[in-house]
Protein backbone atom coordinates (compact mmCIF):
# COMPACT_ATOMS: atom_id res chain seq x y z
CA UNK A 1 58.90 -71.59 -23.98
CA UNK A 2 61.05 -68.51 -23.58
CA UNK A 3 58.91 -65.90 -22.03
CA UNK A 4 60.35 -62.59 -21.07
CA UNK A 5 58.67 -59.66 -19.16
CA UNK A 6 57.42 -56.74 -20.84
CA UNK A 7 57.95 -53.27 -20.27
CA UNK A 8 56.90 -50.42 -21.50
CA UNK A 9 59.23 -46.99 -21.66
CA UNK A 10 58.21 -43.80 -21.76
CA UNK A 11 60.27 -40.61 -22.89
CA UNK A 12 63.04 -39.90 -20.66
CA UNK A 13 66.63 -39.11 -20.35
CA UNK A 14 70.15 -40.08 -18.62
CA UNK A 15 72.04 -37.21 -17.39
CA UNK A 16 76.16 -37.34 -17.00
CA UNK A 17 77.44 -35.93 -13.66
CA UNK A 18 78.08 -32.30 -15.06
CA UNK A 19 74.50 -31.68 -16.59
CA UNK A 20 73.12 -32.44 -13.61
CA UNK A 21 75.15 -29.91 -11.49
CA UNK A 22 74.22 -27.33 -14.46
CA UNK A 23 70.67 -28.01 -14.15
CA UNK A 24 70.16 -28.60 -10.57
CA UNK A 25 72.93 -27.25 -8.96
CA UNK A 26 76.45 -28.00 -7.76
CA UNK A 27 76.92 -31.22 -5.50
CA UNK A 28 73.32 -32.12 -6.20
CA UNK A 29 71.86 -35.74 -5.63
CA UNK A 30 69.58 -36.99 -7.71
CA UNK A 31 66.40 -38.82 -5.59
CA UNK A 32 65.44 -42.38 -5.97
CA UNK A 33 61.03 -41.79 -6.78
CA UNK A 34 60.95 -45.34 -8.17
CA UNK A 35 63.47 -48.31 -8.21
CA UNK A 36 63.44 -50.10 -11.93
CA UNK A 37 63.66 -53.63 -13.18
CA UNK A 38 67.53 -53.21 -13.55
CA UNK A 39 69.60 -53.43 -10.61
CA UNK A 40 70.46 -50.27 -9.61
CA UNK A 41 69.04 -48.48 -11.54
CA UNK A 42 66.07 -45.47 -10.48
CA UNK A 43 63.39 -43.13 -11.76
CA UNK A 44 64.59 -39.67 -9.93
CA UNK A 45 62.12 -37.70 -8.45
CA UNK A 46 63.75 -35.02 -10.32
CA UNK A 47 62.39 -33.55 -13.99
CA UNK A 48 63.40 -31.13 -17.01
CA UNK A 49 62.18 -29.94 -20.11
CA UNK A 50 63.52 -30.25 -23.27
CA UNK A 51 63.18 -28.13 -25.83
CA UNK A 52 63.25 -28.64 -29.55
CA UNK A 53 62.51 -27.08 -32.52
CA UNK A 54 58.70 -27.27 -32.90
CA UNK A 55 57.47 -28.51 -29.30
CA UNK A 56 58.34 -28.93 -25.75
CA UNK A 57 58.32 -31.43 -23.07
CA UNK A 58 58.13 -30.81 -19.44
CA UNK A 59 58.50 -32.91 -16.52
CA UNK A 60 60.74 -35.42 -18.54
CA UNK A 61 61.80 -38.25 -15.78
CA UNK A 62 65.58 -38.07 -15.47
CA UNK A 63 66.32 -41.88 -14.25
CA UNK A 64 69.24 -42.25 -12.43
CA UNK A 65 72.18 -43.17 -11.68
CA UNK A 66 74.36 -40.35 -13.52
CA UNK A 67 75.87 -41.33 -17.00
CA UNK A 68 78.98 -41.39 -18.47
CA UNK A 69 76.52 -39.22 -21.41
CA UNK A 70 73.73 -37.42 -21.58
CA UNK A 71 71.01 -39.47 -23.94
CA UNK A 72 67.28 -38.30 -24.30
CA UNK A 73 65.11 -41.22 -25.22
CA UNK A 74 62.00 -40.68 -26.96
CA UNK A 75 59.09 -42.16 -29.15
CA UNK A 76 58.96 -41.32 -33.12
CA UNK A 77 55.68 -39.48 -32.21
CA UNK A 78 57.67 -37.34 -29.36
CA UNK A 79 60.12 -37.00 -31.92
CA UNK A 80 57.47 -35.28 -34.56
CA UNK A 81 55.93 -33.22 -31.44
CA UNK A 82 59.75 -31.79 -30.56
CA UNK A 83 60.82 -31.09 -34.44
CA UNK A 84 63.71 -33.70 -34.16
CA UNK A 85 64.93 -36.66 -36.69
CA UNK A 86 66.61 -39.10 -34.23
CA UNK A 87 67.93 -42.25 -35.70
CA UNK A 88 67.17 -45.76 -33.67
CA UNK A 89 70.01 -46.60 -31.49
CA UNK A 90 70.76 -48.70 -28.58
CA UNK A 91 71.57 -46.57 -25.81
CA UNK A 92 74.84 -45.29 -25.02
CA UNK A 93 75.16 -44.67 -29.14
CA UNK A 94 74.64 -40.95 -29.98
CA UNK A 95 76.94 -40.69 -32.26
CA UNK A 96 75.77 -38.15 -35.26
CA UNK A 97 72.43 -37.63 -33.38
CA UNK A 98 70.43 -34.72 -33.15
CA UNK A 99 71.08 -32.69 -29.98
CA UNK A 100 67.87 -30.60 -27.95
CA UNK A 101 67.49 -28.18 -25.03
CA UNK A 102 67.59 -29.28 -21.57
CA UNK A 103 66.10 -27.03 -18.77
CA UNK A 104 66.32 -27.48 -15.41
CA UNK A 105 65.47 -25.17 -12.11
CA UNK A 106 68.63 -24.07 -11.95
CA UNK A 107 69.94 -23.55 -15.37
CA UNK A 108 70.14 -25.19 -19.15
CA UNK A 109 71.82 -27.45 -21.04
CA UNK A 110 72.34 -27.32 -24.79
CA UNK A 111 73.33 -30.76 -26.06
CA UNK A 112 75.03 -30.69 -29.48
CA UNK A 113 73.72 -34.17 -29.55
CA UNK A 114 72.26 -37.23 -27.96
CA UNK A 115 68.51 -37.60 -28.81
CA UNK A 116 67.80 -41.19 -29.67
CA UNK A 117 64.92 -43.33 -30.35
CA UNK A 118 65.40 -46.73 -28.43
CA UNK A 119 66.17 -49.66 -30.35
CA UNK A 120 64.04 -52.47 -28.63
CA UNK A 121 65.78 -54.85 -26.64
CA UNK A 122 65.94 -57.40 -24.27
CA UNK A 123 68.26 -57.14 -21.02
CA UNK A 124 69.26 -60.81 -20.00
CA UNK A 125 71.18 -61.76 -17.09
CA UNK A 126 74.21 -63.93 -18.22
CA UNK A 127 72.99 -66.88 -16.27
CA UNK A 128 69.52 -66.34 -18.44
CA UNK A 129 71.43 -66.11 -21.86
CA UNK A 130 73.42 -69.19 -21.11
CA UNK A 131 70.13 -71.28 -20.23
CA UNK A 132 68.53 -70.35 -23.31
CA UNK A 133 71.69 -69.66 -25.95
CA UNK A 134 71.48 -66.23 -26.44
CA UNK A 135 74.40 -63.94 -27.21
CA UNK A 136 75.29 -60.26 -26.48
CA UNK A 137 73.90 -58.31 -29.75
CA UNK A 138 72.16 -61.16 -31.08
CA UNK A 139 68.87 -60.19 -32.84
CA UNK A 140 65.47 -61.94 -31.85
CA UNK A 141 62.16 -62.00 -32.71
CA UNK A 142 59.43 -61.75 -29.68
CA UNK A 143 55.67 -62.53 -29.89
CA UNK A 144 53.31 -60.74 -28.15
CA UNK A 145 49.58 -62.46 -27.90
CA UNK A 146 47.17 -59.46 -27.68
CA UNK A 147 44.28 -58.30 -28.69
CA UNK A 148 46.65 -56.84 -31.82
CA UNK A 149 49.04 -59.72 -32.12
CA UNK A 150 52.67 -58.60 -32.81
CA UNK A 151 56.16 -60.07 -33.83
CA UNK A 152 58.49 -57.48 -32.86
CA UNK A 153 61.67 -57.97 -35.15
CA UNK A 154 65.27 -56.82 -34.62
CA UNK A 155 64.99 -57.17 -31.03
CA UNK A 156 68.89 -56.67 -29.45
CA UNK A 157 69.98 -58.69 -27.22
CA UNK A 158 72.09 -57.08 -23.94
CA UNK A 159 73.39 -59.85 -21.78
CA UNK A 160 75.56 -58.73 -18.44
CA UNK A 161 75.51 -59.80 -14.99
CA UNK A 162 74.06 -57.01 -13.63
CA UNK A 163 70.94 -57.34 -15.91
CA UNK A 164 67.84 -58.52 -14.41
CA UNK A 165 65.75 -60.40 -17.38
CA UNK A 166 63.12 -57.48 -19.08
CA UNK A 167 62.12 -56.67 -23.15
CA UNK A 168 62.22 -52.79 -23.33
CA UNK A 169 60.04 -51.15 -26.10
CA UNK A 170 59.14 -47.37 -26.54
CA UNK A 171 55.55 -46.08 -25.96
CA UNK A 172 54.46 -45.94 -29.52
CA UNK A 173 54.97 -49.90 -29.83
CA UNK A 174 53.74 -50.41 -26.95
CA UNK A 175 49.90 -48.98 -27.98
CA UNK A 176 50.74 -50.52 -31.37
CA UNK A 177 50.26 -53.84 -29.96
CA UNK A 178 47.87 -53.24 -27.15
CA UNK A 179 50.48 -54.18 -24.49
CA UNK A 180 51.75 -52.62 -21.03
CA UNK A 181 54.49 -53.04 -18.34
CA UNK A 182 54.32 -56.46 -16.96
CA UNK A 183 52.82 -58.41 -20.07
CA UNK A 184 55.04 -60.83 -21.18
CA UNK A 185 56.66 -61.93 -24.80
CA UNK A 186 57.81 -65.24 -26.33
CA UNK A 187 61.40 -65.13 -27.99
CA UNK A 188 60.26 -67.39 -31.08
CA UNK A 189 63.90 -67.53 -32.74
């Protein structure tokens, strides 16, 4: 059986190098609040709003380390509360995406794009993907056993070395199914 860890992600947003020094200040260091199931990777104890055209958000977790972009992630429901039409996307693709308002303590940010909703996927380590035969960019189907069984389709597949093995969904699937951080999915093909 190929189980895989669940977690569950809530709005947030990846900051490149120069954003951050606009927001926060020049030569300033994010801080690590909360390490994350990928190597390396960090909640910041730093936040920002963002600002769209029918809502705001504030104290959005920036996670950290800097970007090579800037990327807001958020749930279709976020997306309603902000006034925004972002397209699902794996991360990193922004490409013709809506942009929002950043504000920080120490100045804004007005991205001409970069909002995204999260395609699910599944971070493998390479060792993990050999074992079990899965491919970069592969699609998969996982089964969650809940009280509100699911079979989440379309579910990417990111293999690397520096992954540590974890299914990524948004909040809004998340309640869908009744799960949280730390339940755990079956990769049924």
């Amino acid at each position: 059986m190929k189980q895989i860890p669940i977690g569950i992600s809530a709005r947030h947003i990846h900051l490149k190098p120069e954003h951050i020094a606009r927001l926060f200040g020049e030569g300033y260091e994010l801080t690590v609040l909360k390490d994350l199931s990928q190597p390396g990777q960090f909640a910041a104890g730093e936040t920002v709003a963002v600002v769209g055209l029918k809502g705001r958000f504030d104290k959005v977790r920036i996670l950290g380390p800097a970007r090579n972009i800037s990327q807001l992630e958020i749930s279709r429901t976020d997306a309603f509360a902000l006034g925004v039409n972002p397209p699902v996307r794996e991360s990193g693709n922004i490409e013709g995406t809506p942009g929002i308002k950043i504000v920080g303590p120490k100045g804004e940010v007005e991205l001409e794009e970069g909002v995204i909703v999260a395609a699910r996927h599944i971070h493998f380590h390479t060792e993990d993907a050999k074992k079990w035969g899965i491919e970069d960019k592969q699609r998969l189907r996982v089964r969650v056993e809940t009280d509100r069984p699911v079979i989440f389709e379309d579910v990417v597949a990111r293999v690397s070395d520096q992954f540590a093995l974890d299914m990524h969904i948004d909040t809004d699937e998340g309640n869908a199914a009744g799960l949280k951080t730390g339940d755990v999915g079956i990769i049924v093909d």
